[in-house]
N, C-alpha and C. Protein backbone atom coordinates (compact mmCIF):
# COMPACT_ATOMS: atom_id res chain seq x y z
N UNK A 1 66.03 -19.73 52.93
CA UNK A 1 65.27 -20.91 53.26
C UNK A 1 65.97 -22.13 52.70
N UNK A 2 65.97 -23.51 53.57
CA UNK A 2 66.65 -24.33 53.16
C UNK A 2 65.83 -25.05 52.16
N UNK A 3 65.94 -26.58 51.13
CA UNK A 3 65.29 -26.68 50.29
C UNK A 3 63.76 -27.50 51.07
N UNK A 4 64.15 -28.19 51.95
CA UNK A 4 63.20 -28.71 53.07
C UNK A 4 61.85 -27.59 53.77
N UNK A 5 62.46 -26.23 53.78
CA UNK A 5 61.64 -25.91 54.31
C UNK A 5 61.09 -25.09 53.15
N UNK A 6 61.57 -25.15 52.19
CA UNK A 6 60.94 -24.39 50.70
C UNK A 6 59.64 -25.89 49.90
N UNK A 7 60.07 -26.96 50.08
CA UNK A 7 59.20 -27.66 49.75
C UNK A 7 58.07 -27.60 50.59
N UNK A 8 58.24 -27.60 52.24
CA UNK A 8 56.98 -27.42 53.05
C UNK A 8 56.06 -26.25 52.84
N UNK A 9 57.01 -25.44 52.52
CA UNK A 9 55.87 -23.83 52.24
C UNK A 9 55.39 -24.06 51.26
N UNK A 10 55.65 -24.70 49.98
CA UNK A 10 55.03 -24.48 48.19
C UNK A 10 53.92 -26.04 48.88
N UNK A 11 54.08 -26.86 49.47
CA UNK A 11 53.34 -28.05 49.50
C UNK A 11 52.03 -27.50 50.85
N UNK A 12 51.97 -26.58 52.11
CA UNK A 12 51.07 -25.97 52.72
C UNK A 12 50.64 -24.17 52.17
N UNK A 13 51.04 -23.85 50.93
CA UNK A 13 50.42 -22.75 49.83
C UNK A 13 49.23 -23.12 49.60
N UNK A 14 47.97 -22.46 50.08
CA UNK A 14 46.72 -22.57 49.62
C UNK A 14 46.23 -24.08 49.08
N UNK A 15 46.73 -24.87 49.79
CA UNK A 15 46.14 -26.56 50.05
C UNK A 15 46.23 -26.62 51.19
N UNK A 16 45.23 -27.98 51.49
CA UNK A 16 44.19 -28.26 52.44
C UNK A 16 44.05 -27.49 53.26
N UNK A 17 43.04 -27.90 54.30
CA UNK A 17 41.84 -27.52 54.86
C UNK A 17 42.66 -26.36 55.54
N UNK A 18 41.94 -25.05 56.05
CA UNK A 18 42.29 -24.46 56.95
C UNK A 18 42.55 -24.51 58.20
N UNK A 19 43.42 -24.30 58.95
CA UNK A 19 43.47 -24.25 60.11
C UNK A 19 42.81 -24.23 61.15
N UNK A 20 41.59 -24.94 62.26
CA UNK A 20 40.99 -24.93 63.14
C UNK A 20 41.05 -23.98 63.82
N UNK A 21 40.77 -22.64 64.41
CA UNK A 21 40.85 -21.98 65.52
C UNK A 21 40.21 -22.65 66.58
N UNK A 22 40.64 -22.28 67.73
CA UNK A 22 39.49 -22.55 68.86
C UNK A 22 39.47 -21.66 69.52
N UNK A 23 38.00 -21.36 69.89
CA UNK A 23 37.47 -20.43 70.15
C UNK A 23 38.05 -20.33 71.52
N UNK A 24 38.51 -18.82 72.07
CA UNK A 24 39.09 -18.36 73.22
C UNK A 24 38.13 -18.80 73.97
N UNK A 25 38.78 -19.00 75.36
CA UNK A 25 37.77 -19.47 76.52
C UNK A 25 37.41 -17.88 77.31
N UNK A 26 36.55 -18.04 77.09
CA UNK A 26 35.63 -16.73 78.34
C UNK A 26 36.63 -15.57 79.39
N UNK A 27 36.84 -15.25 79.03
CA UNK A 27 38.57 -14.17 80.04
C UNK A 27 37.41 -13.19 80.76
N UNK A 28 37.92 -13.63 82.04
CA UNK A 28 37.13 -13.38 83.38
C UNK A 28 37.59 -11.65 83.49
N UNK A 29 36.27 -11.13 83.89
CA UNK A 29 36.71 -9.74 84.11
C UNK A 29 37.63 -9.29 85.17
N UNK A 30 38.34 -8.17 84.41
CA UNK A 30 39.32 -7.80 85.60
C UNK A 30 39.12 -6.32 85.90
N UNK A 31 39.29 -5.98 86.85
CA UNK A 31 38.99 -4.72 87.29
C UNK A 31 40.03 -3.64 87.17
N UNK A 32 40.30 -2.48 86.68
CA UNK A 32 40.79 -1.74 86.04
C UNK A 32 40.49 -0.14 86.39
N UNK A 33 41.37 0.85 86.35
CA UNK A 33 41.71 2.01 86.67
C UNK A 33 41.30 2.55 85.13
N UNK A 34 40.22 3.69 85.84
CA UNK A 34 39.86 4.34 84.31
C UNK A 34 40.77 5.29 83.78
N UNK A 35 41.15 6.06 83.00
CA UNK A 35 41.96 6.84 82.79
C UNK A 35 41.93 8.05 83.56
N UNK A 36 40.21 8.48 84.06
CA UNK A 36 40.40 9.90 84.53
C UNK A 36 40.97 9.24 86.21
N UNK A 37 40.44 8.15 86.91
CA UNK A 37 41.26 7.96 87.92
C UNK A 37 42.64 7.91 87.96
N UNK A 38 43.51 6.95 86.98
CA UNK A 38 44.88 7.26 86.13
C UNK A 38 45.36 8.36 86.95
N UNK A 39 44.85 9.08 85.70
CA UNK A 39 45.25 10.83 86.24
C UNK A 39 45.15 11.53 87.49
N UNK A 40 44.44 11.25 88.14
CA UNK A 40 44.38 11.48 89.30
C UNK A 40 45.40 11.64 89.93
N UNK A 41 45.08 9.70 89.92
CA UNK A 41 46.49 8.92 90.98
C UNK A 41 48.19 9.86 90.56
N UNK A 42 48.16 9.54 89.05
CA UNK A 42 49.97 9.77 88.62
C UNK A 42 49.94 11.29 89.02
N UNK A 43 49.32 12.27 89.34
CA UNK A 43 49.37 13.84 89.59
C UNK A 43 49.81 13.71 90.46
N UNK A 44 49.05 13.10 91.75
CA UNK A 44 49.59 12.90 93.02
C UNK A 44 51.37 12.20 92.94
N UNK A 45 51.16 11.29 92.29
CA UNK A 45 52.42 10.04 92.28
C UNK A 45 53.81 11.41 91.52
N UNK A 46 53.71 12.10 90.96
CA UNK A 46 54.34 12.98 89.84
C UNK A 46 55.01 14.17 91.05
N UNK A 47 54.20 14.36 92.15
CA UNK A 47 54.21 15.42 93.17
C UNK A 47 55.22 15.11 94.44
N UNK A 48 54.74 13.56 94.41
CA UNK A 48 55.53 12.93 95.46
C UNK A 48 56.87 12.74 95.08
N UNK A 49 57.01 12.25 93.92
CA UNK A 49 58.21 12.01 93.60
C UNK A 49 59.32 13.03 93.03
N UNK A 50 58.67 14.36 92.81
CA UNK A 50 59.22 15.90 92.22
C UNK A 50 59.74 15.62 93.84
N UNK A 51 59.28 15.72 94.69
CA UNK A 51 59.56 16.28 96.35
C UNK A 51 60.61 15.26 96.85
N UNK A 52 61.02 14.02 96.25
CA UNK A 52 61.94 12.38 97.35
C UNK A 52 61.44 11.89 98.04
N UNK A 53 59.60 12.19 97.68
CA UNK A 53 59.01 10.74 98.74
C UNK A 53 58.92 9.60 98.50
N UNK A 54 58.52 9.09 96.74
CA UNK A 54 58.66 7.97 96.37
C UNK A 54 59.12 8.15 95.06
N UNK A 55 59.73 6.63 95.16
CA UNK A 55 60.53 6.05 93.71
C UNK A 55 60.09 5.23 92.90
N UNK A 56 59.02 4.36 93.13
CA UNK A 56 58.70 3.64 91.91
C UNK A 56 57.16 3.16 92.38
N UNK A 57 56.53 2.67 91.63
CA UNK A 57 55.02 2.38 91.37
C UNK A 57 54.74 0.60 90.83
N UNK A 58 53.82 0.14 91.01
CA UNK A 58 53.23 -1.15 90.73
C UNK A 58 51.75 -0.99 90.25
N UNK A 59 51.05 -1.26 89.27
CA UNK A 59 49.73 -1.72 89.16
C UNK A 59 49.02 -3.35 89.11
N UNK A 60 48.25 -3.29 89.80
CA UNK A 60 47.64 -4.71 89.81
C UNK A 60 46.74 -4.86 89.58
N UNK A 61 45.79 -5.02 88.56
CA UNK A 61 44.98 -5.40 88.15
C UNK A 61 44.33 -7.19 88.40
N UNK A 62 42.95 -6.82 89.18
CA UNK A 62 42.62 -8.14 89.57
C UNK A 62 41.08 -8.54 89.29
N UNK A 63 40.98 -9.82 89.18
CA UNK A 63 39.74 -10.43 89.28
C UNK A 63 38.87 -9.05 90.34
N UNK A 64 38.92 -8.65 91.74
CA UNK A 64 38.23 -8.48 92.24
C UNK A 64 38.47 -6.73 92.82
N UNK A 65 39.57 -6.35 92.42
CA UNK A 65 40.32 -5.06 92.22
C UNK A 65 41.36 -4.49 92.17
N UNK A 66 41.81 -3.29 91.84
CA UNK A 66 42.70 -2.95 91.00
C UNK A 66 43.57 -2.28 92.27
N UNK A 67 44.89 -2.33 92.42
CA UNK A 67 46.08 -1.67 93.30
C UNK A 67 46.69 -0.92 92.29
N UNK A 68 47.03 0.26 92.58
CA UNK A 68 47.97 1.16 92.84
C UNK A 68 49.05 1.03 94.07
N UNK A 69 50.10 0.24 93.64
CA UNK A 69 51.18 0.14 95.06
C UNK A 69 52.54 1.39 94.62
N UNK A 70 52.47 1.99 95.74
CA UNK A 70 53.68 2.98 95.62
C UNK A 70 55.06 2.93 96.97
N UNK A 71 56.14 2.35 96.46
CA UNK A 71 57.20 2.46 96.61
C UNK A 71 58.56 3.25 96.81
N UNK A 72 59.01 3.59 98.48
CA UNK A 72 60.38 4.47 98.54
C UNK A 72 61.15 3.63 98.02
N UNK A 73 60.96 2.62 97.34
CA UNK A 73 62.46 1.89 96.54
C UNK A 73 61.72 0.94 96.23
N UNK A 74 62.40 0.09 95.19
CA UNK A 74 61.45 -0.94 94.33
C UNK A 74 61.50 -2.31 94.84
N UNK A 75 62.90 -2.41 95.87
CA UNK A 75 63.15 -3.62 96.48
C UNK A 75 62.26 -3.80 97.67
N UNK A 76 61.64 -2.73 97.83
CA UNK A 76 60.93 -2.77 99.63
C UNK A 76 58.94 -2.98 99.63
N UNK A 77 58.32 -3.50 100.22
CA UNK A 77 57.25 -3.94 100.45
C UNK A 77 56.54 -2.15 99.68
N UNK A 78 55.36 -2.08 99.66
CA UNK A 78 55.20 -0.94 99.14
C UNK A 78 54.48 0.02 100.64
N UNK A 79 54.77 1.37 100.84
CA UNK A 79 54.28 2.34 101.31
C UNK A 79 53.24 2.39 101.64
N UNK A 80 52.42 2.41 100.68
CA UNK A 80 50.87 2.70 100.33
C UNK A 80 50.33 2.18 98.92
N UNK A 81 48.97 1.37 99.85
CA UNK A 81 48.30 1.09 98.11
C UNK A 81 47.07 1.43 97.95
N UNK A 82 46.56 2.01 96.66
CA UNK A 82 45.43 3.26 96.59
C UNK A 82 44.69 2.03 95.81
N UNK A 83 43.65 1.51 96.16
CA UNK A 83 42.88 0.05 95.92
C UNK A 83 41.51 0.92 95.51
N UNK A 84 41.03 0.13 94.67
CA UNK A 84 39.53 0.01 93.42
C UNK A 84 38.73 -0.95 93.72
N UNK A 85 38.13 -1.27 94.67
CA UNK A 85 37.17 -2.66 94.80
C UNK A 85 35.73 -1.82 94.57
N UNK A 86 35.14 -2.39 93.73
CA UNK A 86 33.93 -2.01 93.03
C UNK A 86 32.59 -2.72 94.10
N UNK A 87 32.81 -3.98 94.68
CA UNK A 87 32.08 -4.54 95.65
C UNK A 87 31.76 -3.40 96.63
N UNK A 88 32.70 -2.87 96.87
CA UNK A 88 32.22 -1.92 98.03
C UNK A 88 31.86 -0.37 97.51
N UNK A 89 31.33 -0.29 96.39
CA UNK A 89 31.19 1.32 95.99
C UNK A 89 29.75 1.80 96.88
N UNK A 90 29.07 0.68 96.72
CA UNK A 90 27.82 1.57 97.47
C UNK A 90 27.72 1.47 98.77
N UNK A 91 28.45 0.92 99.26
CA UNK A 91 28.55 1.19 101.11
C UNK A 91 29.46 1.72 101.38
N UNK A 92 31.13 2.31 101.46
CA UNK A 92 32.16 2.71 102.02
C UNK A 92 32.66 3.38 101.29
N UNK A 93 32.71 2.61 100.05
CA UNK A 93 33.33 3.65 98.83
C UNK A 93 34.47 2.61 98.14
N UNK A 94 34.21 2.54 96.90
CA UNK A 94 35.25 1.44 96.17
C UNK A 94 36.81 2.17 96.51
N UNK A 95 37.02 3.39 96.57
CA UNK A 95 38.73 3.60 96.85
C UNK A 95 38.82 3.73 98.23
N UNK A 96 40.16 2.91 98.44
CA UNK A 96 40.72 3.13 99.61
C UNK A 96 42.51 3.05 99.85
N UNK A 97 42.74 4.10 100.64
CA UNK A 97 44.14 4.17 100.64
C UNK A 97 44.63 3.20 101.91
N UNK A 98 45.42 2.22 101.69
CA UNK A 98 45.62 1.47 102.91
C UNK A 98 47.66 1.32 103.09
N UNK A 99 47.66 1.34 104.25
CA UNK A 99 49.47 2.21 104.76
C UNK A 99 50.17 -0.01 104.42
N UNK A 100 51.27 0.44 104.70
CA UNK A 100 52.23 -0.59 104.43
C UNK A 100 51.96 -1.75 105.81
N UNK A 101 51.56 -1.17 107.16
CA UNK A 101 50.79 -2.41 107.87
C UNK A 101 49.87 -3.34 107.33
N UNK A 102 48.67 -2.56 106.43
CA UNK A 102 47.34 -3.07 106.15
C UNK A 102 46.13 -1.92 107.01
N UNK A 103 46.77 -1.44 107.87
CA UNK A 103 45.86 -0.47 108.03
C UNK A 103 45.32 0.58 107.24
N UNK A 104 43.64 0.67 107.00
CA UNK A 104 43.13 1.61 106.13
C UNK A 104 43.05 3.05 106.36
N UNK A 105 43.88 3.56 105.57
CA UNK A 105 44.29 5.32 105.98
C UNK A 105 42.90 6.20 106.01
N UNK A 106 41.83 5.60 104.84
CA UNK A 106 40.82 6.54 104.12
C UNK A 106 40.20 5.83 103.01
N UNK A 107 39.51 6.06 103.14
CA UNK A 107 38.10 5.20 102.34
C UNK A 107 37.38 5.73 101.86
N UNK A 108 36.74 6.14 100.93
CA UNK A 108 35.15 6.93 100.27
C UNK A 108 35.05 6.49 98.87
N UNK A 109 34.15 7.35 98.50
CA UNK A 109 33.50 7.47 97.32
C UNK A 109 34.16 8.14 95.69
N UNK A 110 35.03 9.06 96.59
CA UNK A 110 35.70 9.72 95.67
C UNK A 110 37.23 9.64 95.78
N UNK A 111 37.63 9.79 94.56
CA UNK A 111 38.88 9.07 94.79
C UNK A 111 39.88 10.61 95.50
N UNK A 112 39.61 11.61 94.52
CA UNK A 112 40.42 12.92 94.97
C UNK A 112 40.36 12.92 96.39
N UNK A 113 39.17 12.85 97.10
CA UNK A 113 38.99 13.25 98.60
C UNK A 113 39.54 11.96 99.27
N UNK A 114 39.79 10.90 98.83
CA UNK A 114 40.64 9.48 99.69
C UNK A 114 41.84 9.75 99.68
N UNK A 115 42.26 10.22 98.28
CA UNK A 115 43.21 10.61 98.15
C UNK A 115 44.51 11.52 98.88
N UNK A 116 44.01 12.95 99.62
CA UNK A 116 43.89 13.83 100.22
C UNK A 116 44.58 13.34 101.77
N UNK A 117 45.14 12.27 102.12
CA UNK A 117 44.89 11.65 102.92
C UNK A 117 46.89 11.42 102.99
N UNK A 118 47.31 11.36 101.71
CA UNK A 118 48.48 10.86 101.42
C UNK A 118 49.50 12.74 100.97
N UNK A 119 48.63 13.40 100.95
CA UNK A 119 49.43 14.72 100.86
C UNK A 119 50.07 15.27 101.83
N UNK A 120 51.17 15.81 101.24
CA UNK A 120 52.03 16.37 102.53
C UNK A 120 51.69 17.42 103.14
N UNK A 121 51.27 17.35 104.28
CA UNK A 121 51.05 18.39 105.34
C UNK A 121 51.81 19.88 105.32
N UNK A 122 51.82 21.25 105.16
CA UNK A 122 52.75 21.70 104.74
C UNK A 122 52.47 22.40 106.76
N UNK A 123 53.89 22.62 107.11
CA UNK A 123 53.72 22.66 108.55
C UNK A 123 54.13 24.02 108.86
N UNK A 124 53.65 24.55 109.60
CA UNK A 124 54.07 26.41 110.06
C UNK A 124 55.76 25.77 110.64
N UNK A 125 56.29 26.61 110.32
CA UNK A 125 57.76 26.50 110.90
C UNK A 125 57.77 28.50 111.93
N UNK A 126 58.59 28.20 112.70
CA UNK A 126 58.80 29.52 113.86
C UNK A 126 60.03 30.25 113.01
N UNK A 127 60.03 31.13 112.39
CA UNK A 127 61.49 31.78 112.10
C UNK A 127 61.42 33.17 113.18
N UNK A 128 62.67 32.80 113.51
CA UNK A 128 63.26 34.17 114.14
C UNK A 128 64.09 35.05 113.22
N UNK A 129 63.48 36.34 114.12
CA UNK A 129 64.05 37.50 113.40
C UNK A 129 64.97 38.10 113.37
């Protein structure tokens, strides 16, 4: 410490008044992914990406609800986003999976069964004998 800033510290040492806080202003609720949804989502997200469907993830947390955006590359618009709007839980269902148009893939109540929507189809293949 130089001697300037050694005189300022021994001269603001337990003299005068304390410091004013001001009181935080009101922080508007934001809507948020609970942990057991979390889990959910990253099982699925963990499955896709074991397989080369997707590469990277976004969360958004908002005033009015929460995104899950999932990404085949981090530079590109996202795939699919698995959305939390709480406004709509008692009519349609607060989750909904909606595709990279804006079109809504699946909608309900529960997130596993909206979910369900984004799994890979596993398809009969013909082998010859």
């Amino acid at each position: 410490m130089s001697e300037a800033d050694e005189s300022a510290f021994q001269r603001g040492a337990g003299t005068g008044p304390a410091p004013q806080h001001q009181p935080a202003p009101p922080s508007k609720p934001v809507v948020a992914f609970n942990r057991r949804e979390l889990d959910t989502i990253l099982r699925l997200y963990g499955r896709m990406v074991a397989d080369g469907e997707w590469r990277d993830y976004a969360i958004d947390l908002l005033r009015d609800r929460a995104v899950f955006s999932v990404f085949r590359r981090s530079s590109e618009m996202p795939l699919y986003r698995i959305e939390k709007d709480p406004k709509l839980g008692r009519r349609q269902g607060a989750y909904s999976v909606v595709a990279a148009g804006g079109m809504i893939l699946k909608r309900g109540h529960d997130l596993a069964q909206v979910l369900r929507v984004l799994e890979k189809k596993k398809h009969l293949r013909l082998v010859e004998v």
